[in-house]
Protein backbone atom coordinates (compact mmCIF):
# COMPACT_ATOMS: atom_id res chain seq x y z
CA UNK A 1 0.15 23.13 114.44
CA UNK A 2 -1.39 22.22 117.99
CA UNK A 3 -3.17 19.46 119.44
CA UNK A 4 -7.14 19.38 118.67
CA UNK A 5 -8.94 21.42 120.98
CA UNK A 6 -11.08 19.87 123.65
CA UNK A 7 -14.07 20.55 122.73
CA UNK A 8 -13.62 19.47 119.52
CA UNK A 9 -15.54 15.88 119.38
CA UNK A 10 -13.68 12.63 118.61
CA UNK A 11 -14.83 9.75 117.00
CA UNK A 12 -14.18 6.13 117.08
CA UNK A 13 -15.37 3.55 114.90
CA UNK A 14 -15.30 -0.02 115.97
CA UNK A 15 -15.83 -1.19 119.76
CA UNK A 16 -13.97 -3.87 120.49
CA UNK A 17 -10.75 -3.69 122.81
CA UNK A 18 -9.36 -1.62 120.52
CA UNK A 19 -11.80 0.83 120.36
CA UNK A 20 -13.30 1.09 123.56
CA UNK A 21 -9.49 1.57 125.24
CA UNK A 22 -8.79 4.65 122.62
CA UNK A 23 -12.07 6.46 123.18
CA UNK A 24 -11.56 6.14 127.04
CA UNK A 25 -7.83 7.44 126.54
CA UNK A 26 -9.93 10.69 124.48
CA UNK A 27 -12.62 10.48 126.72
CA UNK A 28 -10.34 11.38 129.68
CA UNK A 29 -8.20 13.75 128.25
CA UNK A 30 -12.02 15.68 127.89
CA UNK A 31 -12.98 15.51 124.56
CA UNK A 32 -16.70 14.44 123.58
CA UNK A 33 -16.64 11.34 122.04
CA UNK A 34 -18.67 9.27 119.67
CA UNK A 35 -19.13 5.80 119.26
CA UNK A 36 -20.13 4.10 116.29
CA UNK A 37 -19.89 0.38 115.67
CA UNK A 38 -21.44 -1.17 112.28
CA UNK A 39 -23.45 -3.86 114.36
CA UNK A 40 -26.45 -2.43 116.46
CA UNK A 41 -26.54 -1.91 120.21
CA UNK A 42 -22.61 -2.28 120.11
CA UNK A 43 -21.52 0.86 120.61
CA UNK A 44 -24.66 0.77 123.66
CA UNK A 45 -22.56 -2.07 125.00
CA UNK A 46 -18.96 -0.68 124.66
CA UNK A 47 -20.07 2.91 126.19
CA UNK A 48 -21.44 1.01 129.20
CA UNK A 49 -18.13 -0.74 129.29
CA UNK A 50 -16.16 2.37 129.21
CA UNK A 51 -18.61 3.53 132.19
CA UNK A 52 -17.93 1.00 134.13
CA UNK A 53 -14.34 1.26 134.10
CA UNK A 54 -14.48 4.72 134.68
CA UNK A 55 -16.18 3.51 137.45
CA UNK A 56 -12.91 1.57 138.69
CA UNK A 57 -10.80 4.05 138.53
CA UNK A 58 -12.51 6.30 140.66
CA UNK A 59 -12.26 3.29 143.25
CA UNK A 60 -8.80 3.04 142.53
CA UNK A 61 -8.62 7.37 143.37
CA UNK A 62 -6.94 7.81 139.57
CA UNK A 63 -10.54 10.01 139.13
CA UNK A 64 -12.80 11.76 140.94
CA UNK A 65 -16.31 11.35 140.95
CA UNK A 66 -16.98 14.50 139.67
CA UNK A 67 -14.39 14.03 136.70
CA UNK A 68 -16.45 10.54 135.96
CA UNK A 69 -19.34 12.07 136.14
CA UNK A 70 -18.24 14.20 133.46
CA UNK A 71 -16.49 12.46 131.17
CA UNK A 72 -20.02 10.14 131.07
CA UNK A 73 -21.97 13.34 129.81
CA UNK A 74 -19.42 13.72 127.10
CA UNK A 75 -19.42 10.13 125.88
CA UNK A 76 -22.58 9.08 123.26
CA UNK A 77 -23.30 6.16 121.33
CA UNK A 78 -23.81 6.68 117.46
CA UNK A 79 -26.54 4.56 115.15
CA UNK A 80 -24.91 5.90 112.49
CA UNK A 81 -22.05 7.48 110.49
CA UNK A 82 -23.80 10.76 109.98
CA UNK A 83 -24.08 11.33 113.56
CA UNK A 84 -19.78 11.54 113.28
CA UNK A 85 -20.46 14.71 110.99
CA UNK A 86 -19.00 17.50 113.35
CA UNK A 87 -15.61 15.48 114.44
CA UNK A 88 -12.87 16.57 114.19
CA UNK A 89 -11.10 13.60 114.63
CA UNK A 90 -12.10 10.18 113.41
CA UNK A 91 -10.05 7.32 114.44
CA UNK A 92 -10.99 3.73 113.40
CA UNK A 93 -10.33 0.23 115.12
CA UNK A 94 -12.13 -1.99 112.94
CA UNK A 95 -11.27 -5.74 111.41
CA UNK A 96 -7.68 -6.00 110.01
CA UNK A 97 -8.79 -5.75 106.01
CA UNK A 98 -7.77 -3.11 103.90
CA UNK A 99 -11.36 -3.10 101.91
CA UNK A 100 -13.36 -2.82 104.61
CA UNK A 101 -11.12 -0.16 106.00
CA UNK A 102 -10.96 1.84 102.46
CA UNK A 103 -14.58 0.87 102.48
CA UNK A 104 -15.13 2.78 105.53
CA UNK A 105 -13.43 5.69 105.26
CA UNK A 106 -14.31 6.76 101.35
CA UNK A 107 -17.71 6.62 103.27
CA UNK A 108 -16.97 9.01 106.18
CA UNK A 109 -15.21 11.36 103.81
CA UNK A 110 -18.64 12.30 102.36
CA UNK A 111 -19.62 12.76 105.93
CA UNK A 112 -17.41 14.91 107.75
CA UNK A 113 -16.05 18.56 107.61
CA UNK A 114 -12.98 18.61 104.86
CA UNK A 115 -10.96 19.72 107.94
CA UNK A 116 -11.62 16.28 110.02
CA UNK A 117 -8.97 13.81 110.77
CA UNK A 118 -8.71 11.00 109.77
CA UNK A 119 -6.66 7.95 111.52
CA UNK A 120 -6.48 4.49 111.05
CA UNK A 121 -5.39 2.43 114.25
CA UNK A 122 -4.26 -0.63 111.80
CA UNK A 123 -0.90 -2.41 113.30
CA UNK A 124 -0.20 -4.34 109.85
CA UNK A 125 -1.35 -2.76 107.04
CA UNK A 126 -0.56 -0.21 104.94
CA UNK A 127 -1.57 3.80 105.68
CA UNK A 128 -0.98 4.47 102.34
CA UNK A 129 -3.05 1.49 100.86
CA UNK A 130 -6.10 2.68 103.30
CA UNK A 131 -5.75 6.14 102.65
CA UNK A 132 -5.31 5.79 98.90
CA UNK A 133 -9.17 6.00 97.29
CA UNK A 134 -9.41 8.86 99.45
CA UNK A 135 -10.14 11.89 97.56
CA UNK A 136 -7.88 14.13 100.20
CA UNK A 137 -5.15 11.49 101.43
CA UNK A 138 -3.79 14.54 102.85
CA UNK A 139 -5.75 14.43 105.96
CA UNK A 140 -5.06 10.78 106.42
CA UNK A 141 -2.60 9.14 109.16
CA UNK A 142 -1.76 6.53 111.38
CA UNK A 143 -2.34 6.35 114.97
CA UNK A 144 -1.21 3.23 116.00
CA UNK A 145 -1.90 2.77 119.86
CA UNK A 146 -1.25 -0.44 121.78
CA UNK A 147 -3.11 -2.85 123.72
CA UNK A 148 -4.17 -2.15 126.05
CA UNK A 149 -4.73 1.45 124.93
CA UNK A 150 -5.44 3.55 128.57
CA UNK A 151 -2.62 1.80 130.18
CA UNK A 152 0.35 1.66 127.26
CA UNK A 153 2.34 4.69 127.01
CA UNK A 154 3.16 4.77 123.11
CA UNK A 155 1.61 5.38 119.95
CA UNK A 156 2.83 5.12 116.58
CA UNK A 157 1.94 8.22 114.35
CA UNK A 158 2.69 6.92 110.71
CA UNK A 159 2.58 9.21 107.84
CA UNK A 160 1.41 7.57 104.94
CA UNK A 161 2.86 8.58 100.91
CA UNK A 162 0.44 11.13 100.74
CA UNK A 163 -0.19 12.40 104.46
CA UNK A 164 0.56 16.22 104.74
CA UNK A 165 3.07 17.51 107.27
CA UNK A 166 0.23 19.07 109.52
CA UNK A 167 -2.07 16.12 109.52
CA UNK A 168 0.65 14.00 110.99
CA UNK A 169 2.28 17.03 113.11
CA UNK A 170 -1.81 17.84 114.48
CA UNK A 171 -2.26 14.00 115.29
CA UNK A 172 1.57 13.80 116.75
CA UNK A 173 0.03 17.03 119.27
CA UNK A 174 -3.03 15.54 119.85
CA UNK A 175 -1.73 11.93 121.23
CA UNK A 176 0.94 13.54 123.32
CA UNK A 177 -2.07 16.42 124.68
CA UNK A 178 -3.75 12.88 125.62
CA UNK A 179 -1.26 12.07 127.85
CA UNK A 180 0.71 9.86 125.53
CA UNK A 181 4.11 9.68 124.25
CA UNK A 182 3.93 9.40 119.99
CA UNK A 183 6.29 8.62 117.93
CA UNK A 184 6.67 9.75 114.43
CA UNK A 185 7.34 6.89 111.61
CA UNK A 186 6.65 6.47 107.62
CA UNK A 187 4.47 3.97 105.96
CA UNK A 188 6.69 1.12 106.47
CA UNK A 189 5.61 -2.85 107.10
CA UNK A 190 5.31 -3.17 111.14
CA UNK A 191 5.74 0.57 111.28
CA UNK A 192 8.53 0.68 114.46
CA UNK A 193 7.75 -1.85 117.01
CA UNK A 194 6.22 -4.52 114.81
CA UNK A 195 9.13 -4.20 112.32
CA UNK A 196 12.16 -4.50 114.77
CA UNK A 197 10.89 -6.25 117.05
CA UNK A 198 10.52 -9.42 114.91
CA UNK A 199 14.03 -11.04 115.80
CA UNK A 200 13.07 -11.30 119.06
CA UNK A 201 10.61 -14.18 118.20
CA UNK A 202 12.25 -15.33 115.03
CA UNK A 203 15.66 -16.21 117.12
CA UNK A 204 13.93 -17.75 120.08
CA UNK A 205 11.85 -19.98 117.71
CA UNK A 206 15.30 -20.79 115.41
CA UNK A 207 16.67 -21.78 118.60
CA UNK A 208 13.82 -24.19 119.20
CA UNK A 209 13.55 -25.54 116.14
CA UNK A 210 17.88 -26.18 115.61
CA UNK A 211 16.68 -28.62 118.64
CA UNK A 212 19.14 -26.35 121.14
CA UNK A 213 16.86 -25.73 123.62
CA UNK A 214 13.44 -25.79 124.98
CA UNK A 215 11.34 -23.07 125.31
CA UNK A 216 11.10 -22.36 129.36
CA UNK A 217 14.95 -22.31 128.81
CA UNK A 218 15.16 -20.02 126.48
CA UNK A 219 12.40 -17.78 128.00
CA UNK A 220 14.46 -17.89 131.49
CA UNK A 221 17.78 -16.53 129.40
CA UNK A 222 15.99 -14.42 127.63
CA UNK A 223 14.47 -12.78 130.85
CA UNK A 224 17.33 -13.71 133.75
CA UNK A 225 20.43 -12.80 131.43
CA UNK A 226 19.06 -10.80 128.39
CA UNK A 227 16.74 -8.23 130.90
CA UNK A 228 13.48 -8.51 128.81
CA UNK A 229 10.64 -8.37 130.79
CA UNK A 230 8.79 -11.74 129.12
CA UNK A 231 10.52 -14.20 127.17
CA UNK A 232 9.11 -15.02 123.66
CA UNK A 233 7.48 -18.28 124.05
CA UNK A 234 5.56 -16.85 127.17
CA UNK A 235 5.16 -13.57 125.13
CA UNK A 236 3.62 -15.16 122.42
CA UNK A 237 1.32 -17.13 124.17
CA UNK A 238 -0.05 -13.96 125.85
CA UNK A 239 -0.52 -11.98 122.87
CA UNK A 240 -2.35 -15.35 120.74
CA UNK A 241 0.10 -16.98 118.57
CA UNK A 242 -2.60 -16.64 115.87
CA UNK A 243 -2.53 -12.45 116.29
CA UNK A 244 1.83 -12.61 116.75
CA UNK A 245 2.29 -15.29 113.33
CA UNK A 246 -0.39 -13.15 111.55
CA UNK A 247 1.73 -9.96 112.16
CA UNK A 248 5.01 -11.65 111.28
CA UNK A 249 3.38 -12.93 107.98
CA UNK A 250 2.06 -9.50 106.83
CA UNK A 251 5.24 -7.93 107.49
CA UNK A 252 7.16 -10.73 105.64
CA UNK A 253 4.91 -10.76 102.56
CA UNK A 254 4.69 -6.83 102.93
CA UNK A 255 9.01 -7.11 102.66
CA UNK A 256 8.38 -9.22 99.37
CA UNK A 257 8.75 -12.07 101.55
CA UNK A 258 12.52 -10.99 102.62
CA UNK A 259 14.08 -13.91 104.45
CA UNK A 260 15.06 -11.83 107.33
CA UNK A 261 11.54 -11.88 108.50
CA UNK A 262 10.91 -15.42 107.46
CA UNK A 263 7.75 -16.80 109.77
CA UNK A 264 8.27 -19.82 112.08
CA UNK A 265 7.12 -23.34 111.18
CA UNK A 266 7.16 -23.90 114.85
CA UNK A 267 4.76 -21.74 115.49
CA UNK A 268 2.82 -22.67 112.34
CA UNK A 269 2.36 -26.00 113.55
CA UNK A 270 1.21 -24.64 116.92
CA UNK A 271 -1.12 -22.10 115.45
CA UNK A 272 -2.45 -24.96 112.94
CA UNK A 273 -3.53 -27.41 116.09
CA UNK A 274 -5.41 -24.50 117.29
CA UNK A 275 -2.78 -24.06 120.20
CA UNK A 276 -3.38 -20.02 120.38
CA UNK A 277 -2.03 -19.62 123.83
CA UNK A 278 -3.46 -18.55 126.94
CA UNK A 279 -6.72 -17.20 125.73
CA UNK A 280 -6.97 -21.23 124.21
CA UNK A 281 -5.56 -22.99 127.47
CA UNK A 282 -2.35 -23.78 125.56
CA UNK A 283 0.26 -22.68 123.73
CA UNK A 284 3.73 -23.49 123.82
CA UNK A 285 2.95 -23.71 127.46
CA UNK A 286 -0.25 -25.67 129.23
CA UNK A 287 -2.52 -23.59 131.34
CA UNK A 288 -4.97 -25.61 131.85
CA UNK A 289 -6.18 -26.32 135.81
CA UNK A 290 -3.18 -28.09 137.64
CA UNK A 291 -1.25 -27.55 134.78
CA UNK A 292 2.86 -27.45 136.07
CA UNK A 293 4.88 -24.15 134.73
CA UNK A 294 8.16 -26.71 132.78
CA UNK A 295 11.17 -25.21 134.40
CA UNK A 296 14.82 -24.50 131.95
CA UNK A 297 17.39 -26.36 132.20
CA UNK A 298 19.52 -25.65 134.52
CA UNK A 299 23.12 -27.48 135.14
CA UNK A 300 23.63 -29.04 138.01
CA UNK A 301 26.55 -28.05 140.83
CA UNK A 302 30.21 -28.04 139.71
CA UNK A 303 33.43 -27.07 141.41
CA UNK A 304 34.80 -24.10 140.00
CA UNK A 305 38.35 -23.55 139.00
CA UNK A 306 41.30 -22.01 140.83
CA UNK A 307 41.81 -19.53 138.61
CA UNK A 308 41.67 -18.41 134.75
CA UNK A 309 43.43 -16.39 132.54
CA UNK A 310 42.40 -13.64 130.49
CA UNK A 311 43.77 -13.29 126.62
CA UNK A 312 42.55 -9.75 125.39
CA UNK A 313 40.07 -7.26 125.82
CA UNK A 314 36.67 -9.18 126.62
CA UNK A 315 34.28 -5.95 125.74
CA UNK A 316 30.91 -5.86 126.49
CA UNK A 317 31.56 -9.17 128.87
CA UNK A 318 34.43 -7.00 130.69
CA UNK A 319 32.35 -7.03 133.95
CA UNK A 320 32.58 -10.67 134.09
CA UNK A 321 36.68 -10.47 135.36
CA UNK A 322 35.73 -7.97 137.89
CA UNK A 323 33.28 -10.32 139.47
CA UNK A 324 35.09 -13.59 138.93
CA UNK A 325 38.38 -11.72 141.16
CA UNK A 326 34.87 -10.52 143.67
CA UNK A 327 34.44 -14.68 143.76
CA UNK A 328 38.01 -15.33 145.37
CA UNK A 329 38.91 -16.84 142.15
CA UNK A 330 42.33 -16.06 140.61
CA UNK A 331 42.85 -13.85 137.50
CA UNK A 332 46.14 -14.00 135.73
CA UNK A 333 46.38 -11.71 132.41
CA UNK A 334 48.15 -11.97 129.23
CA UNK A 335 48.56 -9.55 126.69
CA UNK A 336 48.32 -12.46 123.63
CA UNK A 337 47.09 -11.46 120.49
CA UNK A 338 44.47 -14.44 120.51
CA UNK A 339 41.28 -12.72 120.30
CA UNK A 340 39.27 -12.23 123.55
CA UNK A 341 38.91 -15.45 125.84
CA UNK A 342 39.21 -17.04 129.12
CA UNK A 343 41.67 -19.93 129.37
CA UNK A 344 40.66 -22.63 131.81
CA UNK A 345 43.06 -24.79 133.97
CA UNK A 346 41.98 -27.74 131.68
CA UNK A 347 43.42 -25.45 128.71
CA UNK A 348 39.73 -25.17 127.33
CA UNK A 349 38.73 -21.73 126.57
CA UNK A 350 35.37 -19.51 127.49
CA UNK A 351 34.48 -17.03 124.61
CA UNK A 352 31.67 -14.31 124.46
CA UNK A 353 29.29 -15.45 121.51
CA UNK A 354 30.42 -13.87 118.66
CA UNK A 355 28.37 -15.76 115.51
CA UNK A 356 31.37 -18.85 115.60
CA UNK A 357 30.46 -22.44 117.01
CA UNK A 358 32.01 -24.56 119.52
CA UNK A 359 32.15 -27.33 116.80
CA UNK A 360 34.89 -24.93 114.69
CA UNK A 361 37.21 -25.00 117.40
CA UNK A 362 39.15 -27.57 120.05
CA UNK A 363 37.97 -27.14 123.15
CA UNK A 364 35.50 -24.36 123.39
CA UNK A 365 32.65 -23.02 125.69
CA UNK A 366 30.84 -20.20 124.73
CA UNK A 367 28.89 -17.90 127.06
CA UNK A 368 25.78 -15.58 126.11
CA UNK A 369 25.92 -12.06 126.13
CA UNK A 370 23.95 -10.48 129.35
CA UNK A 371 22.59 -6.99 129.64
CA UNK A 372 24.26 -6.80 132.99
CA UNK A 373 26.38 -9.73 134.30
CA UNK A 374 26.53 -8.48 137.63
CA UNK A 375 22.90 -8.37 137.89
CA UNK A 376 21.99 -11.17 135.85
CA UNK A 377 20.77 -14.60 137.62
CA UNK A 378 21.41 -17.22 134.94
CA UNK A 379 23.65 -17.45 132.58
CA UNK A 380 23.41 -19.90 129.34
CA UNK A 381 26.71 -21.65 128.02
CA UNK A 382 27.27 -23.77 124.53
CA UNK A 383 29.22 -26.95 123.92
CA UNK A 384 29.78 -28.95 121.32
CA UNK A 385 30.26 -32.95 121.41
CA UNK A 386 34.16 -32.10 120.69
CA UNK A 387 34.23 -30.24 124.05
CA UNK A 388 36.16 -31.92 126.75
CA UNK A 389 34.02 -32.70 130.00
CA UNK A 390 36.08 -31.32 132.04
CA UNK A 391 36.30 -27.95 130.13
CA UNK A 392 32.32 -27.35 130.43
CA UNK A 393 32.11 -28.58 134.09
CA UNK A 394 34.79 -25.57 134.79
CA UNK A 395 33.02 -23.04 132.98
CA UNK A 396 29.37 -24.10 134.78
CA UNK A 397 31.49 -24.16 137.69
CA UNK A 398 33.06 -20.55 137.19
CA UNK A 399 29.56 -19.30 136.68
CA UNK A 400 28.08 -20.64 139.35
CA UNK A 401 30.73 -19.16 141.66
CA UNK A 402 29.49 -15.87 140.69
CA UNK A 403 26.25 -16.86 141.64
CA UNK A 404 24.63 -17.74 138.48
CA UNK A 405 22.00 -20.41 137.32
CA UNK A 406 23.64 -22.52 133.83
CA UNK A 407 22.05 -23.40 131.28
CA UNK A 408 23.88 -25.42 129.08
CA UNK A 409 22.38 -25.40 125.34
CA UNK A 410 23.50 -26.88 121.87
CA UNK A 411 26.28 -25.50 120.04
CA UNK A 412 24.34 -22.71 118.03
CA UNK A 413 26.25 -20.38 116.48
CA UNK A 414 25.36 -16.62 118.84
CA UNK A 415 23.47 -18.60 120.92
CA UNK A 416 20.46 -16.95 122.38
CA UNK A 417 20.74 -13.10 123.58
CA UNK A 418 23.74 -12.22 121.63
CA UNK A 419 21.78 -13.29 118.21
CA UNK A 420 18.72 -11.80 119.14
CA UNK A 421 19.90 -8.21 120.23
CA UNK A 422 22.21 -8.46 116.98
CA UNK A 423 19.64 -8.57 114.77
CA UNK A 424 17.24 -5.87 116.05
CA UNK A 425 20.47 -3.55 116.65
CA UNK A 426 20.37 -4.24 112.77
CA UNK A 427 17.23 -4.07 111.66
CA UNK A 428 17.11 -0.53 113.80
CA UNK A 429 20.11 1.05 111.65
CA UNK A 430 18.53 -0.07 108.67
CA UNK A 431 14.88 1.54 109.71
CA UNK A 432 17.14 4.95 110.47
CA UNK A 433 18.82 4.76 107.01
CA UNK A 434 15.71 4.05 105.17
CA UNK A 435 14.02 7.15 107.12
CA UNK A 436 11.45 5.04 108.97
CA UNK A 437 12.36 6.53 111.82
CA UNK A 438 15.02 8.75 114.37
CA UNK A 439 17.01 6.81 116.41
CA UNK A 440 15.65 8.11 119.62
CA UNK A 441 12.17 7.72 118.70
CA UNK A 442 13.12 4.02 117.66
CA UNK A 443 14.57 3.94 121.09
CA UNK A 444 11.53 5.08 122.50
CA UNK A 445 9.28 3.12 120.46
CA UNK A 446 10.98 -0.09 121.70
CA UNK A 447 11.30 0.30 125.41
CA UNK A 448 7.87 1.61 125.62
CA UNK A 449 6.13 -0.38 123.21
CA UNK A 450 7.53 -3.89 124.20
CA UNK A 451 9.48 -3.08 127.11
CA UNK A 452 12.62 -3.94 125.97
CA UNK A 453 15.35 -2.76 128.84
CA UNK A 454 17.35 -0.91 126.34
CA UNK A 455 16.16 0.92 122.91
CA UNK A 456 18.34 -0.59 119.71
CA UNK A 457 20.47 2.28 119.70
CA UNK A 458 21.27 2.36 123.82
CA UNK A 459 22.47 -1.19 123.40
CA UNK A 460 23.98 -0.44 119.98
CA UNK A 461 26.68 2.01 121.80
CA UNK A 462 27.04 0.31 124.92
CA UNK A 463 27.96 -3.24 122.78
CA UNK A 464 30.44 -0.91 120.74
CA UNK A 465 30.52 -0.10 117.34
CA UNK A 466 31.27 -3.03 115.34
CA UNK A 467 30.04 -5.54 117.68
CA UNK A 468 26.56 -6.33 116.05
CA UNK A 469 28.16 -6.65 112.84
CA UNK A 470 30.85 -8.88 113.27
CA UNK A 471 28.69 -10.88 114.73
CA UNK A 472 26.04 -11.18 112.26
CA UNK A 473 28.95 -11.54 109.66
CA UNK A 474 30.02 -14.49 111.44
CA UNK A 475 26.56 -15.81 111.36
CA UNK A 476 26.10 -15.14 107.47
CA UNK A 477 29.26 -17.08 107.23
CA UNK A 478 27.70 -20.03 108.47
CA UNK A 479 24.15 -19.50 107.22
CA UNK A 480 24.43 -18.11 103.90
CA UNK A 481 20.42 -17.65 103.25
CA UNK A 482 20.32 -13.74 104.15
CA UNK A 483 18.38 -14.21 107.33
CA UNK A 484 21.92 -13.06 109.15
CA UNK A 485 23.01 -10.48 106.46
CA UNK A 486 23.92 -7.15 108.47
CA UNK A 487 22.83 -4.01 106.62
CA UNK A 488 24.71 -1.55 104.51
CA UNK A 489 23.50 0.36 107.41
CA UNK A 490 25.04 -1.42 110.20
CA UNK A 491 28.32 -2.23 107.87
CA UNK A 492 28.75 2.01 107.81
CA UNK A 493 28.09 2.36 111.14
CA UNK A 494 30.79 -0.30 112.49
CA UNK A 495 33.29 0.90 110.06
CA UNK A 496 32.09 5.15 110.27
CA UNK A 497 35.91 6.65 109.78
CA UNK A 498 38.06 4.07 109.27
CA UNK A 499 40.41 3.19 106.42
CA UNK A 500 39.73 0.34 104.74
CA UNK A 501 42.92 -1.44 103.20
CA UNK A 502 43.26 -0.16 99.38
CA UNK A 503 41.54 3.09 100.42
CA UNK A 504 42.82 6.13 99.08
């Protein structure tokens, strides 16, 4: 099955941002497109919009006059549905509720040819649901592109229960024909990106509210030692924490309220003062006029020590000896069957975050888990009140040798990064194992749709195999609720080929 033909028209229904990005995205590829919004002299407006920015991008040279001048001609405003009647594609950006989607489209099936797509751009609710008082369901899919629409790379083609195999493999053709790069997925709450993706606001806001640290600190580790391009506060606050707790509430009640994607009260409070973010003037940050960006914690200087010693194989923190010798500092290693550590002159020990607290254990620092130490700027560390003085100020100090900013935080049990990138290395093997998805278009999904630095699966193999689980194992340990459960999914996949003891 192949991509729509271009002179096949395409409709959209609903102008907002929405809207108006996907019919530009359709309008460029060459298509003739239709507008139709249900209040008058909107789709007027939102074609004049379009017009206009096809206007900028010929002043930016990413079109030529001659191709704007064109892709105006095939671009119409529609007063109503009937005038969608020879489309072969309908695609529909309207307000986030099923009826008045349903309501819609059992409409436009009386209208167009029995061979017409139809797509729903919904990011929360269900394809099937939509789709379902459709006479021919068959024809119905998901195209889930994201905001904003010309610019964004990915789109989310979701087959719903009924969807045929060449409805979804025609729309698939069609959105990579446009220049974009789709992704195949089932019906499933928060389809890819809006499934996985939730940990990464769900641990940042734990964090906040287990009183561990604020949120510029945890935004700075987030971006200076974790690699993602925003951190979630800031994140948050751009997309409207209204639009980001609204998303994380459908997918939890569309879970049957599974704890795993439990919303935040943090950010219920916030959204309940009418603190929506930048588009309100304040969020979890201020942004009003004059208002001062809050900057993390960071420690202050401390001498580091003449040398430490390393007990075991430190994994994915490995790098970290390689620069610390690159510092002038001294390595002496032991082959002691004590785990994975670094022993301090003070006799205090430095441990990758593994799901334990510093609280558990005499003498203890623990240190976040970095997508790249040698590249990363800042580097958080966790203490607990038992933790000698002098133990912390050596590990700060060690850090800062290698030319790190510290952040010290409370002692919270995987700390920041390590927690975070746990959990959606998790929730990614389960979407594979439920058949939500392949693990490279997850991969794909994720680094295109959010920009994370690594897809699930990328960081999945360079942590090593059991490295998500044990950690999230330790966490469930210590927070028995289910949030931290790993998946039979991630349980096979750390223990894939191995014996257990008893096993025949």
């Amino acid at each position: 099955m192949t991509a729509l033909d271009l002179s096949s028209p395409v409709a959209v229904v609903g102008t907002g941002t929405m809207g108006q990005g996907i019919a530009q995205v359709a309008l460029v590829a060459g298509h003739p497109v239709r507008l139709y919004d249900a209040v008058p002299g909107r789709a007027g407006q939102a074609a004049a919009a379009i017009g206009a920015r096809l206007d900028r991008l010929v002043e930016k040279d990413r079109l030529t006059a001659a191709g704007r001048d064109a892709a105006r001609a095939r671009l119409r405003p529609a007063d109503s549905l009937a005038e969608l009647a020879d489309c072969a594609l309908v695609v529909e950006a309207v307000l986030e509720r099923l009826d008045v989607k349903r309501e819609l489209f059992t409409e436009l099936e009386g209208i167009v040819a029995d061979d017409c797509l139809l797509a729903t751009n919904t990011s929360s609710l269900s394809v099937t649901a939509i789709g379902g008082a459709l006479r021919n369901p068959g024809r119905f899919v998901g195209l889930h592109f994201f905001n904003p629409a010309p610019l964004l790379p990915l789109v989310e083609v979701v087959s719903g229960f009924a969807t045929d195999v060449t409805s979804a493999t025609r729309a698939y053709e069609t959105a990579r024909a446009w220049g974009k790069t789709p992704v195949a997925c089932a019906d499933t709450p928060g389809f890819i990106v809006n499934r996985i993706a939730r940990p990464f606001y769900a641990e940042a806001f734990a964090v906040l509210e287990s009183q561990a640290a604020d949120p510029a600190t945890i935004d700075a580790v987030l971006r200076e030692c974790g690699g993602f391009r925003m951190g979630a506060f800031e994140l948050t606050d751009l997309i409207g924490q209204d639009v980001n707790e609204s998303v994380t509430h459908s997918v939890w009640q569309s879970f049957f309220q599974d704890v795993r994607f439990t919303p935040s009260l943090a950010q219920r409070r916030l959204v309940e003062s009418g603190r929506l973010g930048r588009k309100s003037g304040h969020g979890w940050y201020d942004y009003g006029d004059g208002a001062e960006r809050p900057e993390p914690h960071t420690a202050e200087k401390e001498q580091p020590p003449a040398y430490v010693v390393v007990e075991g194989d430190l994994g994915p923190a490995s790098e970290v000896i390689a620069l610390i010798r690159e510092a002038g500092i001294a390595v002496r290693e032991e082959d002691e069957d004590h785990g994975t550590r670094l022993v301090l002159p003070s006799g205090g020990q430095l441990v990758l975050a593994d799901g334990q607290t510093s609280v558990e254990f005499r003498d203890v620092v623990y240190f976040d888990l970095a997508l790249d130490y040698r590249r990363a700027t800042r580097i958080a560390l966790s203490a607990s009140q038992d933790t000698a003085p002098q133990t912390l100020a050596e590990a700060i100090g060690l850090f800062q040798a290698l030319g790190k900013d510290v952040s010290v935080i409370g002692d919270v049990p995987g700390m920041i990064v390590a927690r975070t990138v746990a959990r959606i290395v998790d929730l990614a093997h389960d979407a594979v194992a439920k058949g939500v998805a392949t693990e490279e278009d997850i991969d794909t999904a994720m680094r295109l749709g959010v920009n994370y630095p690594l897809g699930p699966f990328e960081w999945s193999r360079r942590l090593g195999r059991s490295w998500a689980y044990d950690l999230l194992d330790d966490l469930h340990l210590r927070d028995p609720s289910g949030r931290y459960a790993p998946s039979l999914a991630l349980y096979r996949h750390a223990y894939a080929g191995e014996k257990r003891e008893g096993a025949s």
